[in-house]
C-alpha atoms as a PDB file:
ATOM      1  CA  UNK A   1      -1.222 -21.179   2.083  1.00  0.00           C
ATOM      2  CA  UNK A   2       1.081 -19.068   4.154  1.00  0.00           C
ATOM      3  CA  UNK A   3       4.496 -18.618   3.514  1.00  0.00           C
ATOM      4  CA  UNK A   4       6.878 -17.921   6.515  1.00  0.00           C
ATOM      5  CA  UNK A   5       9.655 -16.557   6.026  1.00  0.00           C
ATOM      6  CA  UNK A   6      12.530 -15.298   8.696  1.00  0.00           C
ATOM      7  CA  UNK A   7      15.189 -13.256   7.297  1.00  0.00           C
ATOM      8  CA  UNK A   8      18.750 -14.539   7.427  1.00  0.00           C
ATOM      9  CA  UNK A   9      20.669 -14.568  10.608  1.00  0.00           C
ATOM     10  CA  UNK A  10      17.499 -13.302  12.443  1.00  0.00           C
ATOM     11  CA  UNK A  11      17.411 -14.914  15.851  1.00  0.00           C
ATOM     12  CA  UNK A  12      13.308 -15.146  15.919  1.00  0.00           C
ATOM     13  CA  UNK A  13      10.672 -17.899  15.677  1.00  0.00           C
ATOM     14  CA  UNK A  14       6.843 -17.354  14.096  1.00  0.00           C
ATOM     15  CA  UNK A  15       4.072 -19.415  16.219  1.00  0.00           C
ATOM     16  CA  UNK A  16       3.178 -20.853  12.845  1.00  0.00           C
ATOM     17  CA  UNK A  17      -0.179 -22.781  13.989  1.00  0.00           C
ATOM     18  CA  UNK A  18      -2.062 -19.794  15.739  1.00  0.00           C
ATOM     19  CA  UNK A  19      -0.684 -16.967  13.243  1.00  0.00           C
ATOM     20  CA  UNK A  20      -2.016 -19.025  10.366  1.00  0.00           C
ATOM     21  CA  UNK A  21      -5.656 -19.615  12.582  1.00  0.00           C
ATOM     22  CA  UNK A  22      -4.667 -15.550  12.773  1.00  0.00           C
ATOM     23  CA  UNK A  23      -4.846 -14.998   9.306  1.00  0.00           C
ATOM     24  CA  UNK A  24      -7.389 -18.014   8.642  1.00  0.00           C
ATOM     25  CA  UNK A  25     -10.291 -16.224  10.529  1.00  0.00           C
ATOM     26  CA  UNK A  26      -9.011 -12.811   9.192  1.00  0.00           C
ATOM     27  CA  UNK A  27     -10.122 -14.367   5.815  1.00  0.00           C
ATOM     28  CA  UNK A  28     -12.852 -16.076   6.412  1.00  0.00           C
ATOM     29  CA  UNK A  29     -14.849 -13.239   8.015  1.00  0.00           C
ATOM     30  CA  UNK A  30     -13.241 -10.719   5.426  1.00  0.00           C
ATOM     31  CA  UNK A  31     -12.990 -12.827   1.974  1.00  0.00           C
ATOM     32  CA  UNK A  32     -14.947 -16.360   2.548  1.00  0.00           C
ATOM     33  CA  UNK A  33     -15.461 -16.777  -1.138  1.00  0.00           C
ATOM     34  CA  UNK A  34     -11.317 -17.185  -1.188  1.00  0.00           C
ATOM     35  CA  UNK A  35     -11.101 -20.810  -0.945  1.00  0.00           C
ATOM     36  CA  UNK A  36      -7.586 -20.765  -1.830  1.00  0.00           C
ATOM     37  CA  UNK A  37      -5.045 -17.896  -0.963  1.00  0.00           C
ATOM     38  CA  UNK A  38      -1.254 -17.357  -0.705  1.00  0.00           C
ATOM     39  CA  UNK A  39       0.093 -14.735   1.857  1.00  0.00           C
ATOM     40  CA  UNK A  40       3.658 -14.086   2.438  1.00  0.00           C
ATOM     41  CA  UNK A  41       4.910 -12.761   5.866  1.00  0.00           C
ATOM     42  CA  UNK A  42       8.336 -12.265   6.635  1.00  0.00           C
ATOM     43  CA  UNK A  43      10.226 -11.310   9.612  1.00  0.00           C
ATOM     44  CA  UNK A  44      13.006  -9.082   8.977  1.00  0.00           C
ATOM     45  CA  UNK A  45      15.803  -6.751  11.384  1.00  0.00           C
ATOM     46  CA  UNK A  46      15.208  -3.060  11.504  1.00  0.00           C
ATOM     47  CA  UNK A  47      17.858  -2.222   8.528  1.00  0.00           C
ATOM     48  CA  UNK A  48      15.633  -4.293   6.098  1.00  0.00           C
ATOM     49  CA  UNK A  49      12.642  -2.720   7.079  1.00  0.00           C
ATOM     50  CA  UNK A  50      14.150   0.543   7.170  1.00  0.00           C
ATOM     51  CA  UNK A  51      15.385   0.093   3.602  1.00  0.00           C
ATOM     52  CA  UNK A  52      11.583  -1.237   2.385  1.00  0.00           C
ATOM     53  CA  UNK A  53      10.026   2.031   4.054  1.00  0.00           C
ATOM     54  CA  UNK A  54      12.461   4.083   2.010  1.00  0.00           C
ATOM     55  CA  UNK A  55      12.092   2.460  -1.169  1.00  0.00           C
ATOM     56  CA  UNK A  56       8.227   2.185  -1.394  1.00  0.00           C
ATOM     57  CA  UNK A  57       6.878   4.979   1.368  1.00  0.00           C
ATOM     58  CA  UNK A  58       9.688   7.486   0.926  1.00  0.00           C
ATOM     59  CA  UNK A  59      10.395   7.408   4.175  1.00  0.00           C
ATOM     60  CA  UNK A  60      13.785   6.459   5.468  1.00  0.00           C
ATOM     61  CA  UNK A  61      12.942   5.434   9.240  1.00  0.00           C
ATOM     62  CA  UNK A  62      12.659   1.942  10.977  1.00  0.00           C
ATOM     63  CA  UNK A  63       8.687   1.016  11.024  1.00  0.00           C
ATOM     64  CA  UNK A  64       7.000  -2.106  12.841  1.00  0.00           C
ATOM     65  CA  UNK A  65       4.943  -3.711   9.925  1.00  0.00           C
ATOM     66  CA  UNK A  66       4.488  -2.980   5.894  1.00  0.00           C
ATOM     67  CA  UNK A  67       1.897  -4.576   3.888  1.00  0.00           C
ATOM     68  CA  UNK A  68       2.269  -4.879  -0.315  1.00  0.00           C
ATOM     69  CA  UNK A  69      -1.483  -5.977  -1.201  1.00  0.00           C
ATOM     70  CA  UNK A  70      -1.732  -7.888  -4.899  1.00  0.00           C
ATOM     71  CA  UNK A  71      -5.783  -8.565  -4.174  1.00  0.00           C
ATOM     72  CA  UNK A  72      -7.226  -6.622  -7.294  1.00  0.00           C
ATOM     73  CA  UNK A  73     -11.480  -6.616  -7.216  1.00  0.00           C
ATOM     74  CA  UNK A  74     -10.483  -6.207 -11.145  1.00  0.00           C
ATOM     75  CA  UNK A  75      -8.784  -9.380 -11.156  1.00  0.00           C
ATOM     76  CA  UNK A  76     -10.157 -12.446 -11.512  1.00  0.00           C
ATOM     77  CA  UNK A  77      -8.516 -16.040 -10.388  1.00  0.00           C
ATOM     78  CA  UNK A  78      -8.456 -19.332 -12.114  1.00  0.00           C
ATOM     79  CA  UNK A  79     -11.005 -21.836 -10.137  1.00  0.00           C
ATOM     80  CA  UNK A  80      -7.652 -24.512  -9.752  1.00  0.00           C
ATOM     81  CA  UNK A  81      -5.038 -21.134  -8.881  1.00  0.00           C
ATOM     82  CA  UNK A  82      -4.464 -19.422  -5.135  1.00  0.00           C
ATOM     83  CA  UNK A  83      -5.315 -15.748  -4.750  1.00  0.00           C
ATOM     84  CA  UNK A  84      -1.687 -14.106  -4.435  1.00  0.00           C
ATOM     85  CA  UNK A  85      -2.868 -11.757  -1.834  1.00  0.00           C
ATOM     86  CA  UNK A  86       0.425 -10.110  -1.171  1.00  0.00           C
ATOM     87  CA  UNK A  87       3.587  -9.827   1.770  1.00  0.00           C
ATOM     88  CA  UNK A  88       3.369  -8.783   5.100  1.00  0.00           C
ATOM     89  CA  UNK A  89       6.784  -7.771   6.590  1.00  0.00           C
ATOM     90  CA  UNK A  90       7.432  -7.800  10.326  1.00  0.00           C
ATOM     91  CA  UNK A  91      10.209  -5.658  11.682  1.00  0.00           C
ATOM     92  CA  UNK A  92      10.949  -8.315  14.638  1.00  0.00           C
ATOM     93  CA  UNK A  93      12.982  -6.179  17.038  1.00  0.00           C
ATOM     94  CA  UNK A  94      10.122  -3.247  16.978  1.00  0.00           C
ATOM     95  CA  UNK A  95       8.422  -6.070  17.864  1.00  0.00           C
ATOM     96  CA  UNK A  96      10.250  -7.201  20.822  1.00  0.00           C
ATOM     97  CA  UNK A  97      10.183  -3.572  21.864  1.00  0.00           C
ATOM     98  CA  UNK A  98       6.804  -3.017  21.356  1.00  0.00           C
ATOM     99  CA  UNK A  99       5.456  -6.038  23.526  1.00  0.00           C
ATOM    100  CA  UNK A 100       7.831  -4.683  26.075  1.00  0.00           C
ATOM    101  CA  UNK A 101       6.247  -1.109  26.138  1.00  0.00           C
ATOM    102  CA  UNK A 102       2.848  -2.671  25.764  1.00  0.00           C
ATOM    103  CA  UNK A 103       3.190  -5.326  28.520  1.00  0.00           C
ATOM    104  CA  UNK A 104       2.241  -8.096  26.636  1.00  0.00           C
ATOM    105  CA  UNK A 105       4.075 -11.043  24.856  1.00  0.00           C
ATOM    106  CA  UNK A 106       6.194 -10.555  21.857  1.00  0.00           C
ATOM    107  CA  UNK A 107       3.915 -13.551  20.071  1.00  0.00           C
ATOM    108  CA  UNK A 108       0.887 -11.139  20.846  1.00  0.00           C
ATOM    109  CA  UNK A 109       2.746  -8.547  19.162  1.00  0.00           C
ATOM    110  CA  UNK A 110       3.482 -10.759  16.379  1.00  0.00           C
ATOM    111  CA  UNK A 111       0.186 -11.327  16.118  1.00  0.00           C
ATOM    112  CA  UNK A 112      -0.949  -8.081  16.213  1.00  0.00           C
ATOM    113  CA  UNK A 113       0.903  -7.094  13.787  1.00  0.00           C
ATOM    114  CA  UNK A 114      -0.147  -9.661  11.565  1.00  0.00           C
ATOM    115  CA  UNK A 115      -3.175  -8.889  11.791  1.00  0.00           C
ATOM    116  CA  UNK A 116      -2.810  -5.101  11.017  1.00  0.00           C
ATOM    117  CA  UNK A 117      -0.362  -5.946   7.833  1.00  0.00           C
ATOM    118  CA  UNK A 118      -3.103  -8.741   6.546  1.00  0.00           C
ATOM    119  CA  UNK A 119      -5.862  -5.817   6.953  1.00  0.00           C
ATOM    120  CA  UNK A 120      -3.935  -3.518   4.863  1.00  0.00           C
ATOM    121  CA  UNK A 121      -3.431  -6.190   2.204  1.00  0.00           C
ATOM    122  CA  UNK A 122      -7.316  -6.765   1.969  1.00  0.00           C
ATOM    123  CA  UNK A 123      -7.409  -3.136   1.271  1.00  0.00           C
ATOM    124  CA  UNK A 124      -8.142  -1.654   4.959  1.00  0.00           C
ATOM    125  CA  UNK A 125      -7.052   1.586   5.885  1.00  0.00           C
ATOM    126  CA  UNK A 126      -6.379   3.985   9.019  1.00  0.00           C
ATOM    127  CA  UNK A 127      -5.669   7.135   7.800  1.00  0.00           C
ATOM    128  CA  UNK A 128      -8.976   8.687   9.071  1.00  0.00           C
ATOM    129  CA  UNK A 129      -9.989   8.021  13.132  1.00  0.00           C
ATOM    130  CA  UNK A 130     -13.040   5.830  12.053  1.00  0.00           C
ATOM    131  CA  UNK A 131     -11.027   3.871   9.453  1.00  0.00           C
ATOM    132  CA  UNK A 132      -8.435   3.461  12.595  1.00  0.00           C
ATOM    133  CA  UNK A 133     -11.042   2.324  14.975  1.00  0.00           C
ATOM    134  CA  UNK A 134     -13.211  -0.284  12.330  1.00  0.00           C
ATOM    135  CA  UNK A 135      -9.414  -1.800  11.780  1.00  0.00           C
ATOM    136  CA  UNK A 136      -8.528  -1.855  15.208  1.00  0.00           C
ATOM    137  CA  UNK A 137     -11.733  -3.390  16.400  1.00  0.00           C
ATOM    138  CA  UNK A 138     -11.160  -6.139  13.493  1.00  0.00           C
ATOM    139  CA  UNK A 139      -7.864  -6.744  14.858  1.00  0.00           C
ATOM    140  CA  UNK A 140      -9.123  -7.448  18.296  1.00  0.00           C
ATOM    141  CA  UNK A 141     -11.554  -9.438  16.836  1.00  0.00           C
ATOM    142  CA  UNK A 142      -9.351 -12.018  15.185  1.00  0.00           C
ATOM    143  CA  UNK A 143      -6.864 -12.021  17.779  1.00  0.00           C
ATOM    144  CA  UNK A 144      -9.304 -12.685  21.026  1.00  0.00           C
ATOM    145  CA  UNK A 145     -10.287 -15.965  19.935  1.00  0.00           C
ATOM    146  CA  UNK A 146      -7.013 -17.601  19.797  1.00  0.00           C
ATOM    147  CA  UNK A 147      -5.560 -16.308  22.788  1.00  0.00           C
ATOM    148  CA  UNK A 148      -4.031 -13.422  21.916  1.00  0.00           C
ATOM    149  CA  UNK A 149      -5.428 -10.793  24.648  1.00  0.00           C
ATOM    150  CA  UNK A 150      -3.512  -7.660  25.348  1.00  0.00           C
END
Protein backbone atom coordinates (compact mmCIF):
# COMPACT_ATOMS: atom_id res chain seq x y z
CA UNK A 1 0.00 0.00 0.00
CA UNK A 2 1.13 3.51 -0.70
CA UNK A 3 0.07 6.33 1.08
CA UNK A 4 -0.04 9.76 -0.77
CA UNK A 5 0.01 12.43 0.87
CA UNK A 6 0.18 16.35 -0.38
CA UNK A 7 0.82 18.81 2.21
CA UNK A 8 -1.80 21.44 2.94
CA UNK A 9 -2.37 24.28 0.61
CA UNK A 10 0.24 22.73 -1.80
CA UNK A 11 -0.92 23.38 -5.33
CA UNK A 12 0.57 19.83 -6.75
CA UNK A 13 -0.86 16.51 -7.99
CA UNK A 14 1.09 12.83 -7.63
CA UNK A 15 0.53 10.54 -10.93
CA UNK A 16 -0.67 7.98 -8.43
CA UNK A 17 -0.94 4.87 -10.99
CA UNK A 18 2.68 4.99 -12.53
CA UNK A 19 4.48 6.22 -9.16
CA UNK A 20 2.94 3.25 -7.39
CA UNK A 21 4.08 0.78 -10.73
CA UNK A 22 7.38 3.14 -9.67
CA UNK A 23 7.68 1.86 -6.41
CA UNK A 24 5.94 -1.63 -7.29
CA UNK A 25 8.91 -2.75 -9.55
CA UNK A 26 11.37 -0.96 -7.14
CA UNK A 27 10.15 -3.75 -4.74
CA UNK A 28 9.78 -6.46 -6.54
CA UNK A 29 13.30 -6.54 -8.01
CA UNK A 30 14.72 -5.26 -4.55
CA UNK A 31 12.43 -7.12 -1.77
CA UNK A 32 10.08 -9.82 -3.71
CA UNK A 33 9.62 -11.82 -0.58
CA UNK A 34 7.53 -8.44 0.70
CA UNK A 35 4.18 -9.45 -0.28
CA UNK A 36 2.69 -6.78 1.67
CA UNK A 37 4.32 -3.26 2.33
CA UNK A 38 3.26 0.26 3.42
CA UNK A 39 5.29 3.32 2.08
CA UNK A 40 4.45 6.82 2.83
CA UNK A 41 5.40 9.67 0.37
CA UNK A 42 4.50 13.06 0.86
CA UNK A 43 4.82 16.15 -1.06
CA UNK A 44 5.64 19.07 0.91
CA UNK A 45 6.79 23.20 0.11
CA UNK A 46 10.40 24.05 0.64
CA UNK A 47 9.83 25.47 4.41
CA UNK A 48 8.68 21.91 5.48
CA UNK A 49 11.42 20.29 3.97
CA UNK A 50 13.76 22.77 5.11
CA UNK A 51 12.56 22.30 8.68
CA UNK A 52 12.83 18.12 8.29
CA UNK A 53 16.57 18.59 7.00
CA UNK A 54 17.26 20.62 10.12
CA UNK A 55 15.69 18.51 12.56
CA UNK A 56 17.02 15.03 11.48
CA UNK A 57 20.33 15.93 9.13
CA UNK A 58 21.41 19.04 11.00
CA UNK A 59 21.30 20.86 8.21
CA UNK A 60 19.15 23.91 7.89
CA UNK A 61 18.86 24.27 3.92
CA UNK A 62 15.95 23.45 1.44
CA UNK A 63 16.75 19.75 -0.08
CA UNK A 64 14.76 17.90 -2.99
CA UNK A 65 13.92 14.46 -1.32
CA UNK A 66 14.46 12.79 2.41
CA UNK A 67 13.92 9.25 3.07
CA UNK A 68 13.16 7.85 6.99
CA UNK A 69 13.64 3.92 6.37
CA UNK A 70 11.72 1.62 9.26
CA UNK A 71 12.83 -1.80 7.15
CA UNK A 72 14.94 -3.54 10.00
CA UNK A 73 16.71 -7.13 8.58
CA UNK A 74 16.36 -7.64 12.60
CA UNK A 75 12.78 -7.32 12.44
CA UNK A 76 10.54 -9.72 11.64
CA UNK A 77 6.69 -9.16 10.32
CA UNK A 78 3.54 -10.94 11.18
CA UNK A 79 2.48 -13.25 7.99
CA UNK A 80 -1.31 -11.19 8.10
CA UNK A 81 0.75 -7.43 8.89
CA UNK A 82 2.36 -4.90 6.01
CA UNK A 83 6.08 -4.17 6.21
CA UNK A 84 6.09 -0.38 7.45
CA UNK A 85 8.92 0.44 5.21
CA UNK A 86 9.10 4.09 6.01
CA UNK A 87 8.29 8.01 4.38
CA UNK A 88 9.59 9.47 1.48
CA UNK A 89 9.21 13.31 1.42
CA UNK A 90 9.22 15.28 -1.82
CA UNK A 91 10.12 18.93 -1.70
CA UNK A 92 7.64 19.75 -4.79
CA UNK A 93 8.93 23.16 -5.87
CA UNK A 94 12.76 21.74 -6.06
CA UNK A 95 10.97 19.62 -8.05
CA UNK A 96 9.43 21.91 -10.45
CA UNK A 97 12.83 23.54 -10.61
CA UNK A 98 14.69 20.66 -11.10
CA UNK A 99 12.68 19.27 -14.21
CA UNK A 100 13.13 22.75 -15.49
CA UNK A 101 17.03 22.69 -15.25
CA UNK A 102 16.99 19.09 -16.34
CA UNK A 103 14.65 19.49 -19.36
CA UNK A 104 12.38 16.98 -18.56
CA UNK A 105 8.81 16.82 -17.00
CA UNK A 106 8.14 17.65 -13.45
CA UNK A 107 6.22 13.96 -13.21
CA UNK A 108 9.72 12.53 -14.34
CA UNK A 109 11.17 14.40 -11.62
CA UNK A 110 8.64 13.17 -9.32
CA UNK A 111 9.47 10.06 -10.25
CA UNK A 112 12.89 10.28 -9.97
CA UNK A 113 12.83 11.29 -6.93
CA UNK A 114 10.76 8.63 -5.79
CA UNK A 115 12.73 6.41 -6.79
CA UNK A 116 15.95 7.77 -5.11
CA UNK A 117 13.92 8.34 -1.59
CA UNK A 118 12.41 4.52 -1.91
CA UNK A 119 16.24 3.36 -2.50
CA UNK A 120 17.36 5.02 0.56
CA UNK A 121 14.52 3.48 2.56
CA UNK A 122 15.59 -0.13 1.41
CA UNK A 123 18.86 0.82 2.84
CA UNK A 124 20.80 2.13 -0.45
CA UNK A 125 23.36 4.56 -0.23
CA UNK A 126 25.51 7.18 -2.36
CA UNK A 127 27.98 8.44 -0.30
CA UNK A 128 30.85 6.66 -2.17
CA UNK A 129 30.99 7.11 -6.39
CA UNK A 130 30.18 3.32 -6.86
CA UNK A 131 27.36 3.34 -4.27
CA UNK A 132 26.17 6.61 -6.42
CA UNK A 133 26.40 4.89 -9.70
CA UNK A 134 24.72 1.10 -8.55
CA UNK A 135 21.73 3.60 -7.17
CA UNK A 136 21.59 5.64 -10.06
CA UNK A 137 21.61 2.82 -12.52
CA UNK A 138 18.65 1.22 -10.28
CA UNK A 139 16.85 4.34 -10.63
CA UNK A 140 17.00 4.33 -14.35
CA UNK A 141 16.09 0.99 -14.23
CA UNK A 142 12.71 1.32 -12.59
CA UNK A 143 11.88 4.43 -14.19
CA UNK A 144 12.54 3.36 -18.10
CA UNK A 145 9.89 0.94 -18.15
CA UNK A 146 7.04 3.10 -17.35
CA UNK A 147 7.85 5.94 -19.35
CA UNK A 148 9.77 7.93 -17.41
CA UNK A 149 12.95 8.72 -19.78
CA UNK A 150 15.05 11.73 -19.11
Amino acid sequence: MIDFVIESGLKATWDEPRITALVDAILGRERPQLQQFVVNLHLVGDDSIRALNAEHRGIDSVTDVLSFGLLSTDFVVPMDEPADLGDVVVSYPRAVAQAAEYGHSVDRELAYLVAHGVLHVLGYDHEEESERLRMRQKEEEALQPLGFTR
